[in-house]
PDB file of N, CA and C in Angstrom:
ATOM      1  N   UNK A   1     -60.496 119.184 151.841  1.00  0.00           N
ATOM      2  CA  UNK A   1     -59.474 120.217 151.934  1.00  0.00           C
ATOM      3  C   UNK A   1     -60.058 121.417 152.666  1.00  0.00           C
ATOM      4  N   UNK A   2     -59.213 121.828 153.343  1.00  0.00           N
ATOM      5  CA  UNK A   2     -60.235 123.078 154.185  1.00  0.00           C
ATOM      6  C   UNK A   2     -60.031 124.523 153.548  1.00  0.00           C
ATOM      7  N   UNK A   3     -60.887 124.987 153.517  1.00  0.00           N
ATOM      8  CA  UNK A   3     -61.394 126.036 153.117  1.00  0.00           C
ATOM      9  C   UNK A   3     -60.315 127.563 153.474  1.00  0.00           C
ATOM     10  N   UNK A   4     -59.425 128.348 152.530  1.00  0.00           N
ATOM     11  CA  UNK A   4     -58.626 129.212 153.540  1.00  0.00           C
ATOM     12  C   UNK A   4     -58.975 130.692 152.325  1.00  0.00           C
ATOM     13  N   UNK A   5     -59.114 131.458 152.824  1.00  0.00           N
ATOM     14  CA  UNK A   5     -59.379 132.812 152.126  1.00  0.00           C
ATOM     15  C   UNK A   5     -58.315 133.553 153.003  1.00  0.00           C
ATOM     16  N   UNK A   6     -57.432 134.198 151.906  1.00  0.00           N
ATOM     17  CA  UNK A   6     -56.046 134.781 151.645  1.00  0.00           C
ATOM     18  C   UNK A   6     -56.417 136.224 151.719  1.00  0.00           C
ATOM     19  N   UNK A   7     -55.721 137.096 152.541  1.00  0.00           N
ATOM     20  CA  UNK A   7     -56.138 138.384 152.892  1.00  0.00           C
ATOM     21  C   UNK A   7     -55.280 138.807 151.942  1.00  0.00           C
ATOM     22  N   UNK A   8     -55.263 140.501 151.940  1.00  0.00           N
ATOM     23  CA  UNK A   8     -54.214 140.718 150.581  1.00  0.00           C
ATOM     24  C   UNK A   8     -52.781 140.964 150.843  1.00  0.00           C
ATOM     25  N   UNK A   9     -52.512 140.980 152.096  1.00  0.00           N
ATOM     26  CA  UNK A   9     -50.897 140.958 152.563  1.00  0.00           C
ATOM     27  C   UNK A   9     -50.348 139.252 151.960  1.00  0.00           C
ATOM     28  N   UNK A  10     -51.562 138.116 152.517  1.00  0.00           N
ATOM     29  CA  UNK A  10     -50.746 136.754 152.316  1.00  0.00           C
ATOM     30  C   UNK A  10     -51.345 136.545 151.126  1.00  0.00           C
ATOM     31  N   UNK A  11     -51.536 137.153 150.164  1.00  0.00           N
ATOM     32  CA  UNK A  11     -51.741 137.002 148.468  1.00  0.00           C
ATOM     33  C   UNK A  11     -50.577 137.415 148.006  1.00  0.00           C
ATOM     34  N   UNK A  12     -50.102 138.578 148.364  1.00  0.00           N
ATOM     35  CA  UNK A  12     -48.946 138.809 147.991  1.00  0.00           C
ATOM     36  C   UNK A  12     -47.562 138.758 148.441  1.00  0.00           C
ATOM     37  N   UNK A  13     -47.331 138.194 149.525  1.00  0.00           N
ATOM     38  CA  UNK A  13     -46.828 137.085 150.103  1.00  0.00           C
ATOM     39  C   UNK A  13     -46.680 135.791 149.767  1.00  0.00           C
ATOM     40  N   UNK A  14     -47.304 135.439 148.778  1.00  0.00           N
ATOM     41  CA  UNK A  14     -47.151 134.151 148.281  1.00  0.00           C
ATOM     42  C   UNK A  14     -47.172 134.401 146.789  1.00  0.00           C
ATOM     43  N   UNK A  15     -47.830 135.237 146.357  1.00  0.00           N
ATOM     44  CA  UNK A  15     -47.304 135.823 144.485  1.00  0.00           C
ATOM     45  C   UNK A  15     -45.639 135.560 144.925  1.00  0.00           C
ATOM     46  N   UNK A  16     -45.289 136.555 145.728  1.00  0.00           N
ATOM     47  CA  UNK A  16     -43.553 137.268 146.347  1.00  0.00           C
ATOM     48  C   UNK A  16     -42.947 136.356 145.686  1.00  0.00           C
ATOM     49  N   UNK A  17     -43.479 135.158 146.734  1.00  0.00           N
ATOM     50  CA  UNK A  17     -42.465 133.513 146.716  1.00  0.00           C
ATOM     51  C   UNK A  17     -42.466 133.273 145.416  1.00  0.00           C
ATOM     52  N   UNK A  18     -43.792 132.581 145.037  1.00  0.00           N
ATOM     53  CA  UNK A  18     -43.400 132.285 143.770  1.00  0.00           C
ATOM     54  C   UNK A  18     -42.824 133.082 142.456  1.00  0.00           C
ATOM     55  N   UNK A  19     -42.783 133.943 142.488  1.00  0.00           N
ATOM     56  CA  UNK A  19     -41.891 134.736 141.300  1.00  0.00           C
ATOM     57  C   UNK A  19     -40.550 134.844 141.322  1.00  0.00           C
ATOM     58  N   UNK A  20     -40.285 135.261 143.278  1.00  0.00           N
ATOM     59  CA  UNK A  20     -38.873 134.709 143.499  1.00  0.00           C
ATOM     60  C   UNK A  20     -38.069 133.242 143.174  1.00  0.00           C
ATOM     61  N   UNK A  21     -38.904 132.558 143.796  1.00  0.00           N
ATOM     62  CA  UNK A  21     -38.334 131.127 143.934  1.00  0.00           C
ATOM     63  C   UNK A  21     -39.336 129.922 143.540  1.00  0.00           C
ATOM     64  N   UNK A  22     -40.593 130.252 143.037  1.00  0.00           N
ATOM     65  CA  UNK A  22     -41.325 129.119 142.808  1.00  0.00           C
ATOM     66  C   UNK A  22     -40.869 128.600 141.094  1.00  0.00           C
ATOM     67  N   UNK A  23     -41.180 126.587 141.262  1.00  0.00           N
ATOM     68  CA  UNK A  23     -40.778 126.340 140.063  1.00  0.00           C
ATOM     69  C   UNK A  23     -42.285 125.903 139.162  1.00  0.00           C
ATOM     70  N   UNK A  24     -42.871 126.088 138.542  1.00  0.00           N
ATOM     71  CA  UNK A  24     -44.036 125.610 137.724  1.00  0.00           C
ATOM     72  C   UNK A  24     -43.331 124.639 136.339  1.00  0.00           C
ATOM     73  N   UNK A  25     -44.007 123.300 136.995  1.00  0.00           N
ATOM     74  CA  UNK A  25     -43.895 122.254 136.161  1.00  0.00           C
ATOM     75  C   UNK A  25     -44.699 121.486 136.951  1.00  0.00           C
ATOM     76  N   UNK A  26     -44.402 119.869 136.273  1.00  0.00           N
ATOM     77  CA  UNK A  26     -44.469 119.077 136.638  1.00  0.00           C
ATOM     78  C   UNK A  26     -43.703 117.502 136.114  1.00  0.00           C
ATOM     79  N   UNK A  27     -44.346 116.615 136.502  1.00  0.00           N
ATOM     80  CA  UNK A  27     -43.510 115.153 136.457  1.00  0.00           C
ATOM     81  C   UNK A  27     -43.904 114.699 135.265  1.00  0.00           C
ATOM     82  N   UNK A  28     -44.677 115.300 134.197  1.00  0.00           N
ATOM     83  CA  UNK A  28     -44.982 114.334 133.002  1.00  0.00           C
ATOM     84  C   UNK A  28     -46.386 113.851 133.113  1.00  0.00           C
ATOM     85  N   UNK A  29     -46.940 113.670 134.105  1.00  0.00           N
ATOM     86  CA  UNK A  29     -48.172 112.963 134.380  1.00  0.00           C
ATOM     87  C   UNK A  29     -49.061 114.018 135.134  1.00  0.00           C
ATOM     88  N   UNK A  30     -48.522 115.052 136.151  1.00  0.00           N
ATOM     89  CA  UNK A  30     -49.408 115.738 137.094  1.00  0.00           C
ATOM     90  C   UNK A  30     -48.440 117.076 137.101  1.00  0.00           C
ATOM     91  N   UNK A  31     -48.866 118.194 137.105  1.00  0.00           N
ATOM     92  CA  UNK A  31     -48.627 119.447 137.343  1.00  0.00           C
ATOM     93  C   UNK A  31     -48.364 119.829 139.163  1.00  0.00           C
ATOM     94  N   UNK A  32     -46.807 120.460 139.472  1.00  0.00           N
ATOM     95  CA  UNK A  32     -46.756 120.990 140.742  1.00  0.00           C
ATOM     96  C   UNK A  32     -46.609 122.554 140.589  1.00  0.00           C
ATOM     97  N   UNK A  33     -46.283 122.645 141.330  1.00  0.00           N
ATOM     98  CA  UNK A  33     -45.818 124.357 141.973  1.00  0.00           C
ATOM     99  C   UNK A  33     -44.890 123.992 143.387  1.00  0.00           C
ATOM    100  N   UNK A  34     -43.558 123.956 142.822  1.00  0.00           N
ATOM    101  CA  UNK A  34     -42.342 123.785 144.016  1.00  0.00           C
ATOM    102  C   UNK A  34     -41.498 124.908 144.341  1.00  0.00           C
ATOM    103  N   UNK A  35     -41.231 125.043 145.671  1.00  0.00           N
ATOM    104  CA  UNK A  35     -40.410 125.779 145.755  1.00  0.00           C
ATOM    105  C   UNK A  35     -39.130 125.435 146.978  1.00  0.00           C
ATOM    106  N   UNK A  36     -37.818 125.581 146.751  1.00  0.00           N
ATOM    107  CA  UNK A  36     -36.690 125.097 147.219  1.00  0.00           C
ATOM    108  C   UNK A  36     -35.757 126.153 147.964  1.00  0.00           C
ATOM    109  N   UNK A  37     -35.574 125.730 149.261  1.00  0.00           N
ATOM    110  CA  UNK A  37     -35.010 127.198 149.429  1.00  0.00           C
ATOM    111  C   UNK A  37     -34.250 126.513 151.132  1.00  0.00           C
ATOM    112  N   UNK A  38     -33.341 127.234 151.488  1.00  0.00           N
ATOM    113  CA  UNK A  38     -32.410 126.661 152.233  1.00  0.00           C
ATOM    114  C   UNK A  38     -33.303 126.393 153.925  1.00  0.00           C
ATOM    115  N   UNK A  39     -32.599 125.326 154.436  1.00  0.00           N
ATOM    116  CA  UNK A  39     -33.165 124.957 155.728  1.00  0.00           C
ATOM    117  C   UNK A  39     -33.412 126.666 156.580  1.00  0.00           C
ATOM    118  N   UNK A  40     -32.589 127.307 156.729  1.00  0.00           N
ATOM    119  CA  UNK A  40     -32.792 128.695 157.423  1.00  0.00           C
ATOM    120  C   UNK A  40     -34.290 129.338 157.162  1.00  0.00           C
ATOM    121  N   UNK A  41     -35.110 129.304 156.211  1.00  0.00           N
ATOM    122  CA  UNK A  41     -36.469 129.654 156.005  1.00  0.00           C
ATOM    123  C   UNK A  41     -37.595 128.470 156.434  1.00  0.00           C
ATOM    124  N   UNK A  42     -36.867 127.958 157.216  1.00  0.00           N
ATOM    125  CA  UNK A  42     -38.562 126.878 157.661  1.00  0.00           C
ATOM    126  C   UNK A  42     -39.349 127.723 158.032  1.00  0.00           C
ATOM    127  N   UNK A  43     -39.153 128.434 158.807  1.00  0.00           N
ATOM    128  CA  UNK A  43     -40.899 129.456 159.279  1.00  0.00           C
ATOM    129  C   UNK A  43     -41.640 129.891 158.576  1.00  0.00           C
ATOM    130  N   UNK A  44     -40.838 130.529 157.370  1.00  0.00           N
ATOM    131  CA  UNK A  44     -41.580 130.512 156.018  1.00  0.00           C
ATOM    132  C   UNK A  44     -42.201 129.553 154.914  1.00  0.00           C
ATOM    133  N   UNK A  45     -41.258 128.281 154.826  1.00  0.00           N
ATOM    134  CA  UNK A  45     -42.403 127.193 154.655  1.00  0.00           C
ATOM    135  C   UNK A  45     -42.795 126.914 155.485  1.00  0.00           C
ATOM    136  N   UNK A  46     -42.948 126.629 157.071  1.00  0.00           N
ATOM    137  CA  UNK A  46     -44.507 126.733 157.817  1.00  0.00           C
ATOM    138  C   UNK A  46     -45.984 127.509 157.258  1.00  0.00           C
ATOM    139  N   UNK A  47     -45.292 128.974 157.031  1.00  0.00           N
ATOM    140  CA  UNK A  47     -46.940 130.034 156.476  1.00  0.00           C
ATOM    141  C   UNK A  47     -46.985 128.808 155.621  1.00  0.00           C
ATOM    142  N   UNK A  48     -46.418 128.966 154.510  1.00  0.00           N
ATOM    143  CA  UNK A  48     -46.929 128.327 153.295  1.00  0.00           C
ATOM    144  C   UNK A  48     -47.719 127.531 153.108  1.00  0.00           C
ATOM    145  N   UNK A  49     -47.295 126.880 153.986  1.00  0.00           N
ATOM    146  CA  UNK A  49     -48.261 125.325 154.957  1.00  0.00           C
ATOM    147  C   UNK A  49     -49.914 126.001 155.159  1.00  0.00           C
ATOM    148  N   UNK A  50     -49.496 126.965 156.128  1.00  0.00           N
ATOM    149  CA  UNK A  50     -50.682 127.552 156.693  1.00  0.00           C
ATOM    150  C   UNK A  50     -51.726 128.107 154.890  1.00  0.00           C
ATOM    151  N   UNK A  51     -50.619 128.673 154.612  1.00  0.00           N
ATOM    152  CA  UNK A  51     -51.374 129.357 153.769  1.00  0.00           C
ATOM    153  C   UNK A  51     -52.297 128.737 152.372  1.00  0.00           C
ATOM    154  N   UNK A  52     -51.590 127.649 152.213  1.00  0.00           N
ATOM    155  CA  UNK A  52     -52.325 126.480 150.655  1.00  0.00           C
ATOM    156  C   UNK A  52     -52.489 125.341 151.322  1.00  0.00           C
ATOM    157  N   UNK A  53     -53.350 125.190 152.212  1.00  0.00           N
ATOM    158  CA  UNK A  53     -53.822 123.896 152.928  1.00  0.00           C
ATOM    159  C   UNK A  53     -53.722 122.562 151.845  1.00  0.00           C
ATOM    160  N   UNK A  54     -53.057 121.679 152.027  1.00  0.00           N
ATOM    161  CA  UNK A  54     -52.835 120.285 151.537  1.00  0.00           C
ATOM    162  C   UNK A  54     -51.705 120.631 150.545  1.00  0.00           C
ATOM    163  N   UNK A  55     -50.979 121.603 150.850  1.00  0.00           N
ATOM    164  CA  UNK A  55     -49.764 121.270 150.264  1.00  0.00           C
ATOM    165  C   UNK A  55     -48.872 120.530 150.841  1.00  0.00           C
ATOM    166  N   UNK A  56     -47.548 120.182 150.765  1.00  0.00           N
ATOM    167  CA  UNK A  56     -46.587 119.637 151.444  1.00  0.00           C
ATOM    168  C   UNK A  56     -45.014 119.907 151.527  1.00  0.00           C
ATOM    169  N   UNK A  57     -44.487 119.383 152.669  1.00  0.00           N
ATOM    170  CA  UNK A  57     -43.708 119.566 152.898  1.00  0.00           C
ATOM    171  C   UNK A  57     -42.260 119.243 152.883  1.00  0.00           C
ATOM    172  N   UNK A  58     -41.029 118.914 152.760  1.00  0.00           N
ATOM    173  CA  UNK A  58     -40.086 117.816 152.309  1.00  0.00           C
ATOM    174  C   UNK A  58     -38.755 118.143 152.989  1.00  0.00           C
ATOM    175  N   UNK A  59     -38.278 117.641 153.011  1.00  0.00           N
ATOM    176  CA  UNK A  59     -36.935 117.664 154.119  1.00  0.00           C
ATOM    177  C   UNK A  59     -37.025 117.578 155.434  1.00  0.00           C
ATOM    178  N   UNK A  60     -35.978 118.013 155.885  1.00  0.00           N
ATOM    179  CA  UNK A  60     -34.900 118.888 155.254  1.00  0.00           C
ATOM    180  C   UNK A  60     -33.588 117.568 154.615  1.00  0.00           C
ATOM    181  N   UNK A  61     -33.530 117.976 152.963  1.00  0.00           N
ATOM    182  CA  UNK A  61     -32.447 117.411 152.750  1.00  0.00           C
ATOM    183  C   UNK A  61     -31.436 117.911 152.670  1.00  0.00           C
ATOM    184  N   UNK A  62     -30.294 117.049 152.851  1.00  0.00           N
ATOM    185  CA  UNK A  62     -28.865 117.447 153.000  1.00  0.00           C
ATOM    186  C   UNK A  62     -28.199 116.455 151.343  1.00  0.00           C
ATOM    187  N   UNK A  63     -27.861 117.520 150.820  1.00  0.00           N
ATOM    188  CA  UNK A  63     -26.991 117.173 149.757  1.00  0.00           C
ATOM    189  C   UNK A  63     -26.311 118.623 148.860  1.00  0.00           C
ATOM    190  N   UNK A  64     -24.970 117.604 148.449  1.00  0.00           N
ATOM    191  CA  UNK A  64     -23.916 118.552 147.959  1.00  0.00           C
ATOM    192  C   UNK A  64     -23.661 119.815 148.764  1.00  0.00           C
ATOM    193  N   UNK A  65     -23.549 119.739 150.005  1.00  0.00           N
ATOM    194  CA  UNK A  65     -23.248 120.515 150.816  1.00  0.00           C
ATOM    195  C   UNK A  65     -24.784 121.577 151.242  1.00  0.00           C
ATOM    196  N   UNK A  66     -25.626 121.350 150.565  1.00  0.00           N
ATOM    197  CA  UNK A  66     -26.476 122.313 150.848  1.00  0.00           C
ATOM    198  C   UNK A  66     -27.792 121.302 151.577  1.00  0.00           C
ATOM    199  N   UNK A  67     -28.200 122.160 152.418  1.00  0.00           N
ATOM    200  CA  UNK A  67     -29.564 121.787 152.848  1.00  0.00           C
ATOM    201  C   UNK A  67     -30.520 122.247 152.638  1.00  0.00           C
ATOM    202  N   UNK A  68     -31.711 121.846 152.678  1.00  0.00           N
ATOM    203  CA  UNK A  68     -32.779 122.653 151.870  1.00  0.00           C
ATOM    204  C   UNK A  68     -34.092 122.051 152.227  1.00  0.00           C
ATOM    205  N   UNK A  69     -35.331 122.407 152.261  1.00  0.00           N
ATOM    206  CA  UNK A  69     -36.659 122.177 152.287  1.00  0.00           C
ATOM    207  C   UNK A  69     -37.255 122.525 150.846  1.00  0.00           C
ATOM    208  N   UNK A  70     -38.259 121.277 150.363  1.00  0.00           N
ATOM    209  CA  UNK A  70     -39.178 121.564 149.335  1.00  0.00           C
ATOM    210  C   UNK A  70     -40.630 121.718 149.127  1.00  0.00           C
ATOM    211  N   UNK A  71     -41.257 122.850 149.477  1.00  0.00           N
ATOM    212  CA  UNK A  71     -42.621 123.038 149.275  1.00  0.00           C
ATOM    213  C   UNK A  71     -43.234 122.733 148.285  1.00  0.00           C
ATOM    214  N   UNK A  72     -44.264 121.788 148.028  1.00  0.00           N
ATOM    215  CA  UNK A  72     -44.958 121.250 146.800  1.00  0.00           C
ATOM    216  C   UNK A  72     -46.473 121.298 147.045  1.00  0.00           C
ATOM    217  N   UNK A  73     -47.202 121.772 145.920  1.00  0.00           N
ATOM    218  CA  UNK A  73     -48.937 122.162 145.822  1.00  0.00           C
ATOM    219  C   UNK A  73     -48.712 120.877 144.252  1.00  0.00           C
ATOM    220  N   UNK A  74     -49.671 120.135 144.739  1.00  0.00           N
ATOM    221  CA  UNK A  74     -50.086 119.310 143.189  1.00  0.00           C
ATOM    222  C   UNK A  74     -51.155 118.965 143.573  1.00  0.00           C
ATOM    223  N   UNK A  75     -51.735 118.078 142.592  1.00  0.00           N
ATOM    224  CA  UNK A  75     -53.305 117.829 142.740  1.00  0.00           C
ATOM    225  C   UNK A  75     -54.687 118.141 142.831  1.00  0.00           C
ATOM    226  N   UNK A  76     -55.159 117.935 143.627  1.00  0.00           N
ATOM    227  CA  UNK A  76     -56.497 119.308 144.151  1.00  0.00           C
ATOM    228  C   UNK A  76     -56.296 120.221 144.914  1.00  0.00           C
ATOM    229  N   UNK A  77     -55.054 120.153 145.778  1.00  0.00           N
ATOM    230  CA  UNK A  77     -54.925 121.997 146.283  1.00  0.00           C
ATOM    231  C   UNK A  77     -54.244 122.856 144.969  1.00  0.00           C
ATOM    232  N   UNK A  78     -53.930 122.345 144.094  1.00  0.00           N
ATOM    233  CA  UNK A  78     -53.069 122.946 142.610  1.00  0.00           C
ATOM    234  C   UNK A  78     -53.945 123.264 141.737  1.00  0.00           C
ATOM    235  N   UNK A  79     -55.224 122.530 141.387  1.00  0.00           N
ATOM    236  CA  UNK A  79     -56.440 122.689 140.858  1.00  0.00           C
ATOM    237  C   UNK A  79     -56.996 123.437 141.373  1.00  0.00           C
ATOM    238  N   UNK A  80     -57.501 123.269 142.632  1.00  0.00           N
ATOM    239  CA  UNK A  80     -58.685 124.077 142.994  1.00  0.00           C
ATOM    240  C   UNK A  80     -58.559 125.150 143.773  1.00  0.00           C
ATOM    241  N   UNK A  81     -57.034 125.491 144.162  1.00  0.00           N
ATOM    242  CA  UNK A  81     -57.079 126.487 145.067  1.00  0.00           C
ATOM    243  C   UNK A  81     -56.234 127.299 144.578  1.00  0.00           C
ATOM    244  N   UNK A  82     -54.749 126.822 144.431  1.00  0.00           N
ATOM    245  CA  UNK A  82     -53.574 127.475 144.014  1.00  0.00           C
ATOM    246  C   UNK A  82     -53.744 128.357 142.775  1.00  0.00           C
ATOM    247  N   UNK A  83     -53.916 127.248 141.541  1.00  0.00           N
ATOM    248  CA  UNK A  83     -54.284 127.925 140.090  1.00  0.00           C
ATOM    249  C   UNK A  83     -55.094 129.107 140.137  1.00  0.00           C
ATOM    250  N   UNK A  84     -56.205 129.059 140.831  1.00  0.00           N
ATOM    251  CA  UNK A  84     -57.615 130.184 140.692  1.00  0.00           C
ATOM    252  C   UNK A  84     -56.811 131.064 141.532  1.00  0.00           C
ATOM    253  N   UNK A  85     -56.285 131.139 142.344  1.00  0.00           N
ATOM    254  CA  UNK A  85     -55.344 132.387 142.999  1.00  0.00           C
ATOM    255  C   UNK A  85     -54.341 133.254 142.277  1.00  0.00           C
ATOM    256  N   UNK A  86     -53.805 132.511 141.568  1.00  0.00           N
ATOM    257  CA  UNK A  86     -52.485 132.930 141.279  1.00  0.00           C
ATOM    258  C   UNK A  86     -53.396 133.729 139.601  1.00  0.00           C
ATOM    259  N   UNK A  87     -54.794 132.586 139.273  1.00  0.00           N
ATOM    260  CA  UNK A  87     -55.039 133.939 138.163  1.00  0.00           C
ATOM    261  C   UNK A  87     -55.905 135.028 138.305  1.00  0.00           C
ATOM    262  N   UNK A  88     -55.989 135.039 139.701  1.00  0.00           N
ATOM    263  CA  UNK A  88     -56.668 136.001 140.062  1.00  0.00           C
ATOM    264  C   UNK A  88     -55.456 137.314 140.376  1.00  0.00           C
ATOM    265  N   UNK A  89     -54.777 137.183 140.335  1.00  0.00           N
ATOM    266  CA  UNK A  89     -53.520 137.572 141.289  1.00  0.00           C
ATOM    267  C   UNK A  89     -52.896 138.391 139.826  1.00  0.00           C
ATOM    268  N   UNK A  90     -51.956 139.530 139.736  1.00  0.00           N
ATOM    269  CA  UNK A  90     -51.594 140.462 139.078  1.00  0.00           C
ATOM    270  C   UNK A  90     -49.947 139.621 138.221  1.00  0.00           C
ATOM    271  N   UNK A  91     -49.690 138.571 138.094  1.00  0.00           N
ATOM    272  CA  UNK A  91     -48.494 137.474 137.938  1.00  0.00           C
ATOM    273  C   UNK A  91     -48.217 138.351 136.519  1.00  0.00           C
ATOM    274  N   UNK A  92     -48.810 138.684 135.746  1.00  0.00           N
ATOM    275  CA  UNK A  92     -48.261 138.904 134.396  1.00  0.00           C
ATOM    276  C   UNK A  92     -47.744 140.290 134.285  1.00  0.00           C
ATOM    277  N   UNK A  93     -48.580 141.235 135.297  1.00  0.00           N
ATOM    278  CA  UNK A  93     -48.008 142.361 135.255  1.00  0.00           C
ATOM    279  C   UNK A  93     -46.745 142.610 136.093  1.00  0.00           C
ATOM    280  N   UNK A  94     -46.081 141.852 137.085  1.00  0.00           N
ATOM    281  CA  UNK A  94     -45.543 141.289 137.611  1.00  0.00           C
ATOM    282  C   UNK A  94     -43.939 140.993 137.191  1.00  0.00           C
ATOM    283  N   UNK A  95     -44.336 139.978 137.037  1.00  0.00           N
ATOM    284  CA  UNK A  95     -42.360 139.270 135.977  1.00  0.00           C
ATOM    285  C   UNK A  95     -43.516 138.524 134.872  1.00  0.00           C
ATOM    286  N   UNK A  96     -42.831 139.165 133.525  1.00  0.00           N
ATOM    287  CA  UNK A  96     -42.718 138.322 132.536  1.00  0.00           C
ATOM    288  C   UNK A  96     -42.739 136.821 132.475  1.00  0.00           C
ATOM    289  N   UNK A  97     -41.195 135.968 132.964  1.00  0.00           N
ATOM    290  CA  UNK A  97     -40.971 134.876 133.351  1.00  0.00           C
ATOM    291  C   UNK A  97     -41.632 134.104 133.805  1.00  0.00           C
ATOM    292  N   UNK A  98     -41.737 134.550 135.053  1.00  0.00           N
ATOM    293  CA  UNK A  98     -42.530 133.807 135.841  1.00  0.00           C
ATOM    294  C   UNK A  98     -44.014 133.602 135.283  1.00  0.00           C
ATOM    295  N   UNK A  99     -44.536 134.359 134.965  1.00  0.00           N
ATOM    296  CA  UNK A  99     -45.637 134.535 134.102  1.00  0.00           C
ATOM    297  C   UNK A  99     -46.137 133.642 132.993  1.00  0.00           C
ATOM    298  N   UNK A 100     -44.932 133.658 132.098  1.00  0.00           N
ATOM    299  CA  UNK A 100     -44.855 132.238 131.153  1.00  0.00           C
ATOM    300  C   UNK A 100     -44.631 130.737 131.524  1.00  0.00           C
ATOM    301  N   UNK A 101     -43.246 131.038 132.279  1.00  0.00           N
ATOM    302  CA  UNK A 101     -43.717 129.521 133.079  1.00  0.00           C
ATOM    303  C   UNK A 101     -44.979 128.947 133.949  1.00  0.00           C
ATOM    304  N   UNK A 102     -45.569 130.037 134.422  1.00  0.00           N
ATOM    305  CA  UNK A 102     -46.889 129.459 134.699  1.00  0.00           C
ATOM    306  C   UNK A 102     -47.908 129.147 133.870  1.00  0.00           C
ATOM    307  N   UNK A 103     -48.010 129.833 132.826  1.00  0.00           N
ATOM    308  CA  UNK A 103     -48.796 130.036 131.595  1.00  0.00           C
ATOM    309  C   UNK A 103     -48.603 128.074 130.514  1.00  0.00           C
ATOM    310  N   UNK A 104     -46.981 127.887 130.730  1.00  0.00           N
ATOM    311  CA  UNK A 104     -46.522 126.835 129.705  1.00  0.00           C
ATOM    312  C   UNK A 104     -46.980 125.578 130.848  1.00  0.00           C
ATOM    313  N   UNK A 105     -46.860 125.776 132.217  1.00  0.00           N
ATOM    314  CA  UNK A 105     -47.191 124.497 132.810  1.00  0.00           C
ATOM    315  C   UNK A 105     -49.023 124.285 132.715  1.00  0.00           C
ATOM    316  N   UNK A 106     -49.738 125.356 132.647  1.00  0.00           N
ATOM    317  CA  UNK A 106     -51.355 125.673 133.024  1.00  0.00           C
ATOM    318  C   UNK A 106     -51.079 124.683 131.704  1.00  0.00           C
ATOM    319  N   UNK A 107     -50.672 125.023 130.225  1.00  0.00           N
ATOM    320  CA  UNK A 107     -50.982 124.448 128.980  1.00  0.00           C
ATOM    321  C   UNK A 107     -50.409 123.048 128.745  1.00  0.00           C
ATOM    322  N   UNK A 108     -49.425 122.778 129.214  1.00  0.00           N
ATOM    323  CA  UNK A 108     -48.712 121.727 129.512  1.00  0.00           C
ATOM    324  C   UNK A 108     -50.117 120.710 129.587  1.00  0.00           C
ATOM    325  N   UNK A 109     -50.342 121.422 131.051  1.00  0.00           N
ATOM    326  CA  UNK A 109     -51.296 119.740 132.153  1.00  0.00           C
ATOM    327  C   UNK A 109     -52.584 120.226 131.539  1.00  0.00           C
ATOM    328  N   UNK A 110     -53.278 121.150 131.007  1.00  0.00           N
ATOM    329  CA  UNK A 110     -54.836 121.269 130.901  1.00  0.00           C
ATOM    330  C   UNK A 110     -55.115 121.857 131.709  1.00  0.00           C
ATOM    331  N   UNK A 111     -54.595 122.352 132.600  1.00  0.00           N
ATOM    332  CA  UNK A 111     -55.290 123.509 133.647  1.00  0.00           C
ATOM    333  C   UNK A 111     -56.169 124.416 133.385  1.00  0.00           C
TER     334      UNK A 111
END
C-alpha cells in the first residue's frame, strides 16, 4: 500500500466527508467506512481515491431513479491507515454521532 501523509487542509477534508456523509459499519465479518453520494461529485471521490490509497471505488449505479458512486476503505487501508487518522483527528469534538458510530464499529470489529 503506498505510503500517503495527509496535510492538514486534506485531514480535514476528509474528517468533512465523513461526518457529513460517511457510513461506519460493516458486513458482519470485516469493518468498512462507506460513503454514497450522487454521480455529480466524482471529482470528489477521485481526491478520496488520491487521498486513502487502496480504497475503492463503485459505480456509478443507477437505481430508483438516483445515481450514485460508493467510496469504500476496508481491510488494511481501514486498519492501518484510515482508523489511526481519523483517531488522531478531533471526530469527537466534532459531531457526537458520528463519533459513536465510529466508536460502535472500532468495538464491533476489534479495531
Amino acid at each position: 500500500m503506498k505510503q500517503v501523509v495527509l496535510g492538514e487542509f486534506d485531514q480535514g477534508l476528509l474528517l468533512g466527508i465523513l461526518v457529513g456523509e460517511g457510513h461506519f459499519g460493516g458486513d458482519g465479518l470485516q469493518p468498512h467506512v462507506t460513503v454514497r453520494m450522487h454521480t455529480r461529485h466524482e471529482r470528489l471521490f477521485r481526491r478520496l481515491l488520491e487521498l486513502c490509497p487502496g480504497s475503492k471505488l463503485y459505480g456509478p449505479y443507477h437505481h430508483g431513479g438516483r445515481s450514485y458512486f460508493q467510496w469504500m476503505a476496508r481491510g488494511e487501508v481501514l486498519r492501518t491507515f484510515l482508523v489511526p487518522l481519523i483517531d488522531a483527528l478531533p471526530l469527537e469534538a466534532i459531531d457526537d454521532h458520528a463519533f459513536e458510530r465510529y466508536q460502535d464499529m472500532k468495538r464491533k470489529y476489534d479495531l
